[in-house]
Each structure stands twice: as C-alpha cells, then as structure tokens.
C-alpha atoms as a PDB file:
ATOM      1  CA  UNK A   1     -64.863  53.342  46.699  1.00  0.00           C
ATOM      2  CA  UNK A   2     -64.030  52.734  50.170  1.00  0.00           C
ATOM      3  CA  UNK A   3     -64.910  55.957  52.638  1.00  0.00           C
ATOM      4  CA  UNK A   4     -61.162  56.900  53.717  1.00  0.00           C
ATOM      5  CA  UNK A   5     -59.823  56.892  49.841  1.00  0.00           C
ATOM      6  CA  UNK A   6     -62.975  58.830  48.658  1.00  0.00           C
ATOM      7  CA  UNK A   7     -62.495  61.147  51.830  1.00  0.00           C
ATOM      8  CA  UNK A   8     -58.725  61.456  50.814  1.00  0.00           C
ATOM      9  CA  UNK A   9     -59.850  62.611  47.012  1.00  0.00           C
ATOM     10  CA  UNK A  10     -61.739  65.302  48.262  1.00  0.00           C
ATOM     11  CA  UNK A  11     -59.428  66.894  50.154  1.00  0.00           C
ATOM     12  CA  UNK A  12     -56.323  69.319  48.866  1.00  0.00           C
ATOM     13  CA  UNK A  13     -52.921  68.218  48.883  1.00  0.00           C
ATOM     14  CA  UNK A  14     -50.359  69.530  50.565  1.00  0.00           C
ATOM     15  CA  UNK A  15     -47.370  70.530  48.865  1.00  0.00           C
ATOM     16  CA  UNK A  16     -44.502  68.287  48.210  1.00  0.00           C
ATOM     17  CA  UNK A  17     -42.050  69.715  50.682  1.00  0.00           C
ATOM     18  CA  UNK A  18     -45.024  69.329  53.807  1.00  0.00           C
ATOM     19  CA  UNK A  19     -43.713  66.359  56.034  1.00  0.00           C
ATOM     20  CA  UNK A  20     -46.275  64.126  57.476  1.00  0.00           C
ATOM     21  CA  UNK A  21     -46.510  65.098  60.829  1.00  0.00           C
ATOM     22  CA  UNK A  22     -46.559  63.160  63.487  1.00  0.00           C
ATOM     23  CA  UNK A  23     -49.534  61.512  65.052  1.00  0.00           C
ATOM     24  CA  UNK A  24     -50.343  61.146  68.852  1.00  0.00           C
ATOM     25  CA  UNK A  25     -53.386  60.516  70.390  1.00  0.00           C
ATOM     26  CA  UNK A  26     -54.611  62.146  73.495  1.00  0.00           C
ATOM     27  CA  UNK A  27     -56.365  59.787  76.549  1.00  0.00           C
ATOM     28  CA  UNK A  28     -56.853  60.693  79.735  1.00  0.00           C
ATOM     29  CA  UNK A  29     -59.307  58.363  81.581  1.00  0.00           C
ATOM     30  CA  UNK A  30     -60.660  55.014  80.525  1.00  0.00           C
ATOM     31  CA  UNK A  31     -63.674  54.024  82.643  1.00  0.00           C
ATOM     32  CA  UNK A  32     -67.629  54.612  82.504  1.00  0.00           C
ATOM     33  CA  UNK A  33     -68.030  58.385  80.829  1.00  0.00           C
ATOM     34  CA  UNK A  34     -71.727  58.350  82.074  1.00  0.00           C
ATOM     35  CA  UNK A  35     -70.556  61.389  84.060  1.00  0.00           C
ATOM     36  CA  UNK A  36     -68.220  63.497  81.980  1.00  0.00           C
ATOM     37  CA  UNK A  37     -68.207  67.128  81.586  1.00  0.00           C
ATOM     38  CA  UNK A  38     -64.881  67.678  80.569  1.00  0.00           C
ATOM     39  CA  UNK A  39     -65.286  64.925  77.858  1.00  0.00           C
ATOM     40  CA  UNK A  40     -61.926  63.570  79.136  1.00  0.00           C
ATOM     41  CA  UNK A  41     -63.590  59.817  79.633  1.00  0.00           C
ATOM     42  CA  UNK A  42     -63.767  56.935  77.616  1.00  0.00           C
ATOM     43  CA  UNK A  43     -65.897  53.632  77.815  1.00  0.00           C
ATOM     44  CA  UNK A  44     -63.553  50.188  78.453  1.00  0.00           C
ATOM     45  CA  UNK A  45     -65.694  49.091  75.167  1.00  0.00           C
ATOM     46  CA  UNK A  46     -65.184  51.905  72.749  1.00  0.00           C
ATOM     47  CA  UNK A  47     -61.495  52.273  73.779  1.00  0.00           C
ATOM     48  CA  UNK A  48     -60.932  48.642  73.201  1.00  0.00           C
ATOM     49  CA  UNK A  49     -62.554  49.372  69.197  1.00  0.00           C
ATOM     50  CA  UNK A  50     -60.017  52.570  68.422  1.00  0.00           C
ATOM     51  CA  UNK A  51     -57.212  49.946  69.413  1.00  0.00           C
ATOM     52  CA  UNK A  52     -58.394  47.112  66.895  1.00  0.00           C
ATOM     53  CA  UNK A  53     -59.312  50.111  64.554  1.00  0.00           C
ATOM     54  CA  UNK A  54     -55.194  50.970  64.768  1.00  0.00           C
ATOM     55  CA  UNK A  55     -54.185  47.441  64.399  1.00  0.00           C
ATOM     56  CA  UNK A  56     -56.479  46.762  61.736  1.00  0.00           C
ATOM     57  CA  UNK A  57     -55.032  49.275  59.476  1.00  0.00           C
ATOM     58  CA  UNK A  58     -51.216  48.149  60.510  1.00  0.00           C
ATOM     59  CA  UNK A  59     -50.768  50.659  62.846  1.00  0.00           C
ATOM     60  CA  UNK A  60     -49.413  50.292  66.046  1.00  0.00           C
ATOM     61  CA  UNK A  61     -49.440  52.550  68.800  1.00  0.00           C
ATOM     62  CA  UNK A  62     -46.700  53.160  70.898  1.00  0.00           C
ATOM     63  CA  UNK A  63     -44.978  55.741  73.438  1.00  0.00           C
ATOM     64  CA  UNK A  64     -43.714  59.212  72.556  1.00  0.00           C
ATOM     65  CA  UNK A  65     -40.062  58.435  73.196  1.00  0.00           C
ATOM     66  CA  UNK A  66     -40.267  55.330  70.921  1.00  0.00           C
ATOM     67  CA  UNK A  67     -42.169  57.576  68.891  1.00  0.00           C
ATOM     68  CA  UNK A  68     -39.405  59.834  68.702  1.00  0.00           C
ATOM     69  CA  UNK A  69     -36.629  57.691  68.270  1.00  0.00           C
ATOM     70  CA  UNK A  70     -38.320  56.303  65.771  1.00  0.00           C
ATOM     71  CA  UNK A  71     -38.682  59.391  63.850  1.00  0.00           C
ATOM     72  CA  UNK A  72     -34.779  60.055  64.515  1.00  0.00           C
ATOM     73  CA  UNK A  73     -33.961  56.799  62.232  1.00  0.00           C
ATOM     74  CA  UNK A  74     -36.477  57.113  59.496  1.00  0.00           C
ATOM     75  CA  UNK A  75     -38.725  54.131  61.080  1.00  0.00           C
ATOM     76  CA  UNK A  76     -41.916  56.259  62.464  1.00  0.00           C
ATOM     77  CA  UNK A  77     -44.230  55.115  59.141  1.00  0.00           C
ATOM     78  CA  UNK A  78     -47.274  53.310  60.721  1.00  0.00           C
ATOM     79  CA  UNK A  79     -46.187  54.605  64.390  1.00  0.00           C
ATOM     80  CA  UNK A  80     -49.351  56.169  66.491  1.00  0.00           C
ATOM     81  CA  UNK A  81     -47.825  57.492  69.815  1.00  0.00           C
ATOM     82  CA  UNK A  82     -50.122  57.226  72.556  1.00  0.00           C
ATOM     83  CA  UNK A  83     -50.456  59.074  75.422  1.00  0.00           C
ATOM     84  CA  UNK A  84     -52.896  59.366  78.568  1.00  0.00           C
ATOM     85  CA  UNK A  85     -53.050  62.390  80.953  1.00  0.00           C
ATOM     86  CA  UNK A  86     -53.635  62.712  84.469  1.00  0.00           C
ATOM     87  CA  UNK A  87     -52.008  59.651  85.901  1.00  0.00           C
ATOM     88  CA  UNK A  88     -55.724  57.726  86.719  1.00  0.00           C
ATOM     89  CA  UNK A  89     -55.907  54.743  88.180  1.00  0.00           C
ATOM     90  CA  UNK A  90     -58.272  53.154  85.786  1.00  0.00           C
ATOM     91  CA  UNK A  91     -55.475  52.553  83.265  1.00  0.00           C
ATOM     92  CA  UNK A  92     -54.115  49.506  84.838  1.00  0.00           C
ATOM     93  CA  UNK A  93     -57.309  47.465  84.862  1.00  0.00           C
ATOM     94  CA  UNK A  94     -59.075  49.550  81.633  1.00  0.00           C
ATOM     95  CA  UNK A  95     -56.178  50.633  79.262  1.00  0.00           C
ATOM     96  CA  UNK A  96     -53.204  48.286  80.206  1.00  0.00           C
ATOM     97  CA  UNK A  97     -54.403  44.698  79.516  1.00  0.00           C
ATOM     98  CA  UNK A  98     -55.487  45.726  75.860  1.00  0.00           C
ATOM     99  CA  UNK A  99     -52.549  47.502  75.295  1.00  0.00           C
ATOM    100  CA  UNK A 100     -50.355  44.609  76.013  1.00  0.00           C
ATOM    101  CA  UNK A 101     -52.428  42.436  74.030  1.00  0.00           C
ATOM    102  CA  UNK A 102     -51.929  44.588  70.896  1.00  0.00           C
ATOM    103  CA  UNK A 103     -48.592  45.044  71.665  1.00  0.00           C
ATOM    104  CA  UNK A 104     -48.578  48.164  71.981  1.00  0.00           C
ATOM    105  CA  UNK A 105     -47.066  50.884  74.640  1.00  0.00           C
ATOM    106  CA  UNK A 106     -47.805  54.089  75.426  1.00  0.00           C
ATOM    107  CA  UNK A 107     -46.550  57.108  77.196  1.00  0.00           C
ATOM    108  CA  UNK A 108     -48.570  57.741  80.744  1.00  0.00           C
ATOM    109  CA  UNK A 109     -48.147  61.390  82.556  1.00  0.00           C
ATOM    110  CA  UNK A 110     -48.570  61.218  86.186  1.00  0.00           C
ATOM    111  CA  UNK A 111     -48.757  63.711  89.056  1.00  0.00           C
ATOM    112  CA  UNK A 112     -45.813  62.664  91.941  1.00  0.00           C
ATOM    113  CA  UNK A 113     -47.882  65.224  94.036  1.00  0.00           C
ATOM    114  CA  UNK A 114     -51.387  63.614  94.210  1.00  0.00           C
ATOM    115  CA  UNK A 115     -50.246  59.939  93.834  1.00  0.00           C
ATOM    116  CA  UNK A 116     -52.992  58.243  94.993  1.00  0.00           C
ATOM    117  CA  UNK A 117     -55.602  61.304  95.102  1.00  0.00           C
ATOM    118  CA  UNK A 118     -57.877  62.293  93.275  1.00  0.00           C
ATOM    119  CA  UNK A 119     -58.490  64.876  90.384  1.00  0.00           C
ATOM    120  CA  UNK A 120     -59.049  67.736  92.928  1.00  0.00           C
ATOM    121  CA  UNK A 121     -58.292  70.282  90.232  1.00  0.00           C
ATOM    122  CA  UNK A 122     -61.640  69.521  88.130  1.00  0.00           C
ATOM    123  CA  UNK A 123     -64.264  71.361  89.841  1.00  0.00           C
ATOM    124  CA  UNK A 124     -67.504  69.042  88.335  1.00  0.00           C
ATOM    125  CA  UNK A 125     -67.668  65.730  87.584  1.00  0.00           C
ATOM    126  CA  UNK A 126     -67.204  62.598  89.360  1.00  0.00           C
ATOM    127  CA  UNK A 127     -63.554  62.169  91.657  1.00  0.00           C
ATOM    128  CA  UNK A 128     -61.072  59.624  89.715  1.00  0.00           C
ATOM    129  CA  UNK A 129     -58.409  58.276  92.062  1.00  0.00           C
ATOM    130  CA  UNK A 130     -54.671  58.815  90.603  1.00  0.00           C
ATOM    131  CA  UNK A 131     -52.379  56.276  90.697  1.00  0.00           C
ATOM    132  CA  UNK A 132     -50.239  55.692  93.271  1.00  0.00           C
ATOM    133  CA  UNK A 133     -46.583  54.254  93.636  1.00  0.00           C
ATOM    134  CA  UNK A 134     -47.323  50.793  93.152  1.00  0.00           C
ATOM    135  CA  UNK A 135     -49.707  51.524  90.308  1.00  0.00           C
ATOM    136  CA  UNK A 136     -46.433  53.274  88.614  1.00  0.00           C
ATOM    137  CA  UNK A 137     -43.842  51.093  88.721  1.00  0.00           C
ATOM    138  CA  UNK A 138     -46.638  47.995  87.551  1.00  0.00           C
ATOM    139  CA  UNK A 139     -47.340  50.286  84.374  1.00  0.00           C
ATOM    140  CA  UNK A 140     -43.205  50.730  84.087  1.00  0.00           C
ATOM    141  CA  UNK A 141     -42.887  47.346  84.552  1.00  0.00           C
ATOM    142  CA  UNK A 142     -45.196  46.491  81.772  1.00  0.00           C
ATOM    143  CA  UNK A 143     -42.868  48.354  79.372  1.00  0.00           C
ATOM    144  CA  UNK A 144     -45.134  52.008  79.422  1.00  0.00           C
ATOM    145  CA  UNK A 145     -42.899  55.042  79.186  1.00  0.00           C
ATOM    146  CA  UNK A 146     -43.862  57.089  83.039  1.00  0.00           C
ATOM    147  CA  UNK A 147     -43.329  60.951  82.074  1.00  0.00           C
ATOM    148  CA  UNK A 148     -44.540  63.702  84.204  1.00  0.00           C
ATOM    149  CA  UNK A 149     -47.504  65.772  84.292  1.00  0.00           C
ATOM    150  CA  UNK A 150     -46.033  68.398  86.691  1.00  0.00           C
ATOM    151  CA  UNK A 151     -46.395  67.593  90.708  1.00  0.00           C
ATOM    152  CA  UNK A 152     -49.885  68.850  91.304  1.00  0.00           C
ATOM    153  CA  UNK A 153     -51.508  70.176  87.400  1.00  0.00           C
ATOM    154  CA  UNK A 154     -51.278  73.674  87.320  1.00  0.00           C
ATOM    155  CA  UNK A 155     -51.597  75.772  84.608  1.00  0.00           C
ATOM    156  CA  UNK A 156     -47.860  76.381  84.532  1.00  0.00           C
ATOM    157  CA  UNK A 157     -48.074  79.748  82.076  1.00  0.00           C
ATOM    158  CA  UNK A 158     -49.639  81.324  85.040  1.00  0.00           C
ATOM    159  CA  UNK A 159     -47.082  80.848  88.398  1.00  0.00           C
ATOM    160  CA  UNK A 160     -43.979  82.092  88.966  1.00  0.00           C
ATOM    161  CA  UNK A 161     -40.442  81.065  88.578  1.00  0.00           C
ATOM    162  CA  UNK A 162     -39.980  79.076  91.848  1.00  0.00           C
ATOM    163  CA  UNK A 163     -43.515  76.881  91.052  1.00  0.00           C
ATOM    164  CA  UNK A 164     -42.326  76.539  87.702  1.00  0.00           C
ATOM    165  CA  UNK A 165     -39.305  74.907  88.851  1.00  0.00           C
ATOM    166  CA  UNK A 166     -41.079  72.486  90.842  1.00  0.00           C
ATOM    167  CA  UNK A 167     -43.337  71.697  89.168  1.00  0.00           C
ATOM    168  CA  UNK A 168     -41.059  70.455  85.976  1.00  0.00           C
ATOM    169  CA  UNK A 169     -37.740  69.698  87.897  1.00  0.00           C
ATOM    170  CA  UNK A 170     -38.601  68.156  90.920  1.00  0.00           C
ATOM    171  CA  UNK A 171     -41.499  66.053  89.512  1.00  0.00           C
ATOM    172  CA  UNK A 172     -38.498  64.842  86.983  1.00  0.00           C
ATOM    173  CA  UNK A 173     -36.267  64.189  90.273  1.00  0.00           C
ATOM    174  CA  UNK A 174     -39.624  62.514  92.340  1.00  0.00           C
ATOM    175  CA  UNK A 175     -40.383  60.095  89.389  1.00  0.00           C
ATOM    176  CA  UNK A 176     -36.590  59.149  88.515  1.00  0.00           C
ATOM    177  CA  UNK A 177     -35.723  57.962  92.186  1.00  0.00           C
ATOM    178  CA  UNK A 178     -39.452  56.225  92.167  1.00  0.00           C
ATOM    179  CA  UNK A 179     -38.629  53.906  89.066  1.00  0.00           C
ATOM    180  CA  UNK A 180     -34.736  54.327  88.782  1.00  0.00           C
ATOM    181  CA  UNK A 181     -34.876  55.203  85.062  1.00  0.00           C
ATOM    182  CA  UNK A 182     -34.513  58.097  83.576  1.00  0.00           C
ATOM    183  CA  UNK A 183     -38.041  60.255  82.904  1.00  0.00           C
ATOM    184  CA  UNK A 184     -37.648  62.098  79.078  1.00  0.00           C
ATOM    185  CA  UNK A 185     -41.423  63.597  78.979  1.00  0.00           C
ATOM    186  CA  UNK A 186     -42.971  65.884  80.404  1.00  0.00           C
ATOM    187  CA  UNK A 187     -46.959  67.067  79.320  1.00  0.00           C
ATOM    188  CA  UNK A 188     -48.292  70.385  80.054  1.00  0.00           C
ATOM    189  CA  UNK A 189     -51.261  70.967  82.289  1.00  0.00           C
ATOM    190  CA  UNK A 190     -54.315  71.848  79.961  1.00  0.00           C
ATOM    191  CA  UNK A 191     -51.809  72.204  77.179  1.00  0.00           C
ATOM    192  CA  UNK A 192     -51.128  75.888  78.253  1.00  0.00           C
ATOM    193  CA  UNK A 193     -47.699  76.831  76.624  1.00  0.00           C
ATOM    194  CA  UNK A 194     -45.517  79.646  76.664  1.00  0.00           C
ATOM    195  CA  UNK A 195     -41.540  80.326  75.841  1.00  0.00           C
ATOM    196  CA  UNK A 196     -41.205  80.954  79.984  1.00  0.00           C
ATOM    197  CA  UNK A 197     -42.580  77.626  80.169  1.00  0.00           C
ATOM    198  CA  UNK A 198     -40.471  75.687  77.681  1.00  0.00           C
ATOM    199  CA  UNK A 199     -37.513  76.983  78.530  1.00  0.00           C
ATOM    200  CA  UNK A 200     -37.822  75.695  82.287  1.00  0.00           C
ATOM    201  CA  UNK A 201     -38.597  71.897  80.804  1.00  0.00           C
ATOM    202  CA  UNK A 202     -35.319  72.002  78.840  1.00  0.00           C
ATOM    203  CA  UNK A 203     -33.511  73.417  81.440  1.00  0.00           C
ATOM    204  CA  UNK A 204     -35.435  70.204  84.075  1.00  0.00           C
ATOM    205  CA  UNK A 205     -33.878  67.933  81.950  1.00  0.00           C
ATOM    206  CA  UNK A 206     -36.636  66.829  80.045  1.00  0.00           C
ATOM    207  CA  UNK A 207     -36.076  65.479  76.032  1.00  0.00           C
ATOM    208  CA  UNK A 208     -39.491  66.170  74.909  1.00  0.00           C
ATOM    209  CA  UNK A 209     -42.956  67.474  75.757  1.00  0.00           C
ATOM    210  CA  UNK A 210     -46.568  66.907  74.738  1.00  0.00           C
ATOM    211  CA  UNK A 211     -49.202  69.740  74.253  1.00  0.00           C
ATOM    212  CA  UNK A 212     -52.668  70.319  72.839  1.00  0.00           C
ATOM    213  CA  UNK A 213     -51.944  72.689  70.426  1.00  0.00           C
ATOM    214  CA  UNK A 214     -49.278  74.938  70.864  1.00  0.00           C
ATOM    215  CA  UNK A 215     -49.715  76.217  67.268  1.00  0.00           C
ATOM    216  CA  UNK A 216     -46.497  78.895  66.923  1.00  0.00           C
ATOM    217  CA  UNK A 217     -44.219  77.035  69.811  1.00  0.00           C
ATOM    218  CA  UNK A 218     -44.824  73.278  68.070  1.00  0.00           C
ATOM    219  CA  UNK A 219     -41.857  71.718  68.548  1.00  0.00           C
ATOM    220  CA  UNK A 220     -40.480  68.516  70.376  1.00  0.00           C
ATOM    221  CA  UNK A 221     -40.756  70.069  73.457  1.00  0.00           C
ATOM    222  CA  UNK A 222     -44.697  71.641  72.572  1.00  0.00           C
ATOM    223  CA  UNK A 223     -45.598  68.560  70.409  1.00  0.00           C
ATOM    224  CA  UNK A 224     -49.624  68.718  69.394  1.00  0.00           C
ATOM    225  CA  UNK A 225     -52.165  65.843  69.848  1.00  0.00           C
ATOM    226  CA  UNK A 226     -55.171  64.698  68.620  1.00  0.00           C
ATOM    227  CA  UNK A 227     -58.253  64.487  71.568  1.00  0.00           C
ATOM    228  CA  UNK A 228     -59.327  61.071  71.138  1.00  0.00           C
ATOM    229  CA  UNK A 229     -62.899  60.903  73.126  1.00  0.00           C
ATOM    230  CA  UNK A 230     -65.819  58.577  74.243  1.00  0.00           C
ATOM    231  CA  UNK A 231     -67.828  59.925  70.023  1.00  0.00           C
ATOM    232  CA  UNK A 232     -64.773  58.647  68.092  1.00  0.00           C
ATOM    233  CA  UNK A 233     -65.925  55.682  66.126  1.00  0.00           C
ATOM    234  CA  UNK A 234     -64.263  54.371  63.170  1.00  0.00           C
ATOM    235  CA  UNK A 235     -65.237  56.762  60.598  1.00  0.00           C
ATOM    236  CA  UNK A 236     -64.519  59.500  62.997  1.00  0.00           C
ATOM    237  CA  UNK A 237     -60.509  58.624  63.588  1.00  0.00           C
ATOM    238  CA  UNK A 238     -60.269  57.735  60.362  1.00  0.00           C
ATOM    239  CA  UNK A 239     -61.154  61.447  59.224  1.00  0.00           C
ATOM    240  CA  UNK A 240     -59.270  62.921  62.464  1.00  0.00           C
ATOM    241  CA  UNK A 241     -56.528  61.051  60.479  1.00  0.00           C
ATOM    242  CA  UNK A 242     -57.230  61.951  57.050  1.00  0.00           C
ATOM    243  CA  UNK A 243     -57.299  65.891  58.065  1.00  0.00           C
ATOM    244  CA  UNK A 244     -54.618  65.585  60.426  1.00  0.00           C
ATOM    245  CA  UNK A 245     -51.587  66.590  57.824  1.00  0.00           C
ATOM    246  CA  UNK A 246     -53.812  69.482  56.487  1.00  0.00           C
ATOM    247  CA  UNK A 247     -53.932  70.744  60.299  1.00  0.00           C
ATOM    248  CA  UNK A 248     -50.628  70.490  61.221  1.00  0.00           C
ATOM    249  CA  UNK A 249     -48.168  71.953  57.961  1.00  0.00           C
ATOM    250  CA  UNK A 250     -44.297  71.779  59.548  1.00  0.00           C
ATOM    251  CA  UNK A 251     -42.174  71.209  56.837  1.00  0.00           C
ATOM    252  CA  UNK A 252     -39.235  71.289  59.057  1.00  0.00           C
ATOM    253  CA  UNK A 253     -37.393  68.133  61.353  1.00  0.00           C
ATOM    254  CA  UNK A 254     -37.984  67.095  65.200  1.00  0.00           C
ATOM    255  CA  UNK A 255     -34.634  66.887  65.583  1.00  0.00           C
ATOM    256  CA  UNK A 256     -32.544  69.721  63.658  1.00  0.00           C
ATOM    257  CA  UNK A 257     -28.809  70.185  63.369  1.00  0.00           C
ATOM    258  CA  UNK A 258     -26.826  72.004  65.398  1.00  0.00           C
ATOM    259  CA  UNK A 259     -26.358  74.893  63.472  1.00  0.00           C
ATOM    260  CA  UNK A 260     -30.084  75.663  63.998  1.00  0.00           C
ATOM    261  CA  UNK A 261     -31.681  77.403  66.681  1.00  0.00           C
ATOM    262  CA  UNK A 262     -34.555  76.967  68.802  1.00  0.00           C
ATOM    263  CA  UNK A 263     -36.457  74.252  69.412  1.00  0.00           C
ATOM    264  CA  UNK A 264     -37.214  71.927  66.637  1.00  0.00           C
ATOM    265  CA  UNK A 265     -40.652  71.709  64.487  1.00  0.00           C
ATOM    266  CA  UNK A 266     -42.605  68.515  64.210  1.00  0.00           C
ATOM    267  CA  UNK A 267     -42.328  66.878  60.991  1.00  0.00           C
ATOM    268  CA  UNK A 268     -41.799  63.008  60.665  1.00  0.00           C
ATOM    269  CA  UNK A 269     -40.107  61.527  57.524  1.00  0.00           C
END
C-alpha cells in the first residue's frame, strides 16, 4: 500500500459538508540555508525536488490570484498557490528558472521601501539583498503575480493608523505606478493579523491577503499557508498535505454573496 493512501486510512474524515481548503505554500528565500535561524531558507536543490514532487502528482503551482479565480469558477482541483515572502533577490536566479520550466507561477511579496536592501529587520543571520526595480518588473514580466509585503515589514498589529496606511496603501500605489498593473495582494508581516489591520487592506484596495495562520479572521483577506522549509522531503509534503484539510475545517466559500457579511472563509470547491 503506497505511504500517502495508507497515511490517508489512518486518519479521520471530515464531515461531508467540510470543503477542501485551499492550499498555498509559504517560501521566502531560495539560496544556501547553511546559515538560517529563522528557518526561512531553502537549498536551490531541495526546492527544485518539492517542484517535481508537485508536478509529479499533477499538481501545478500557481499564484494566489489565479488561485483565486480559479476557486471563483469551480477550476482550483489540483491548484497549489505559491507564494514567497520578503521580496529576495535570489528568486530570479534560484526560484524563477524552475518555475518557468514547470510552468508554473507564483505570487512574490515585495517591500517598495527596501528595494534593493537588505533584510534589516532580522536581527541574526546572514543579510539577503531585496530585489530591486529591475528585479520586479523581470519577475512581472515572466508572468509572476508582484503583491505587496507592506513598504518596510512591520508588524502592522502594532503601529498606528497613519503607518498602517502606508504601509498597505501607498506600497499598493508605489508598486502599481512601478509595473502599471494593478497589485490585488497584499501579505502580512510575520503573519500578525488583527480586524484594525484587515480593515485598512480592504479599504487600500487590495482583493486578497495571505497570512500564517490567522485562525478566527481566515478569510480571503487573512488566507493561511503552509511553511514549506529547507526538512520538507517528499514524505514530509505529502503528510503536510494529507493533514492539511483536518487543520484547516471552513465549510464556508472565499467568495460569499452579498447578502453575507464580513469577510469570506476559505473553502475551495
């Protein structure tokens, strides 16, 4: 009996009315993890196995708006959306040419405040230069969804209005006049989350947002991901996605009707 089907087995199942929620895997930086504290690295070699992992098993990874959208028309079966935090410039040497290969996309959150920097906000580790503008607009050329990661990743639950705004509106208006299309994501700093928080990346503009795991607040604008990392071989994602419905019970659509209020809970068809 192969592994996944006896892992499947073993496991409860959930009730009828439980929608398969969706999946979307977490990257940040694809380069050497020798030096990684934050466990936010992965190796060029073990990144390039989890993609021929997905496309061996006829999935295919993609960004969170096509994710979405895909969802909207009943199409998302076999959809992984991808997604890579940060803005580093590894991902156009590391992550992009296997990507493309697959033909796959993905969904990359940069900072419009640090292009070009470095990750000034992680206090050990090794310094990881951002991407700049060029580096942007090749990735949107290549047919990679650019949404923003705020202008200079803050923890956005804990400044005040005025921040806020900037950091979700005008990184919207920075990024839209960079690539001249319109910017529909936005991803939370360390996946804090509040209602404050939410409210002010509806109000930028924004059509969806990714978190960690905003548990309570899950919605399309607080979606949760899975932390894909440098230890995830095959048997590993393959039980991250055995266990992931069991994790994640919404029973109810990303996209309700009008009639109901509130932002909507994650649950693919």
């Amino acid at each position: 009996m192969p592994a996944p089907t006896a892992l499947r087995r073993l496991l409860p199942k959930p009730p009828l009315w439980v929608k398969p929620p969706l999946w979307v895997a977490m990257y940040h930086s694809i380069t050497d993890p020798g030096d990684d504290p934050y466990r936010v690295t992965v190796s060029p070699v073990r990144f390039a196995r989890q993609m021929h992992w997905l496309g061996d098993r006829g999935l295919r990874g993609v960004s969170v708006r096509e994710l979405l959208a895909a969802t909207a028309a009943g199409r998302a079966k076999g959809l992984v959306g991808l997604t890579f935090d940060d803005g580093y410039a590894d991902f156009l040497d590391s992550a992009l040419p296997l990507l493309r290969r697959h033909g796959f996309t993905a969904t990359v959150y940069v900072l419009p405040g640090r292009l070009g920097g470095e990750n000034a906000w992680d206090t050990e580790g090794p310094r990881k230069t951002l991407l700049d503008e060029d580096g942007i607009l090749r990735i949107a050329e290549a047919g990679m969804e650019i949404g923003s990661h705020g202008l200079t990743h803050v923890a956005l639950t804990e400044v005040d209005d005025t921040a806020l705004a900037d950091e979700t509106r005008r990184s919207r208006e920075l990024l839209e006049e960079m690539t001249g299309d319109t910017v529909d994501g936005f991803c939370y700093p360390y996946g804090k989350v509040d209602p404050r928080v939410i409210h002010a990346v509806r109000k930028a503009g924004y059509r969806h947002a990714c978190a960690i795991d905003p548990g309570p607040h899950t919605s399309a604008y607080a979606l949760p991901r899975i932390h894909i990392g440098e230890d995830d071989t095959s048997w590993r994602l393959t039980a991250k996605r055995v266990l992931h419905p069991l994790r994640r019970r919404h029973p109810v659509d990303v996209f309700p009707s009008q009639a109901q209020a509130g932002p909507a809970v994650v649950g693919a068809p």
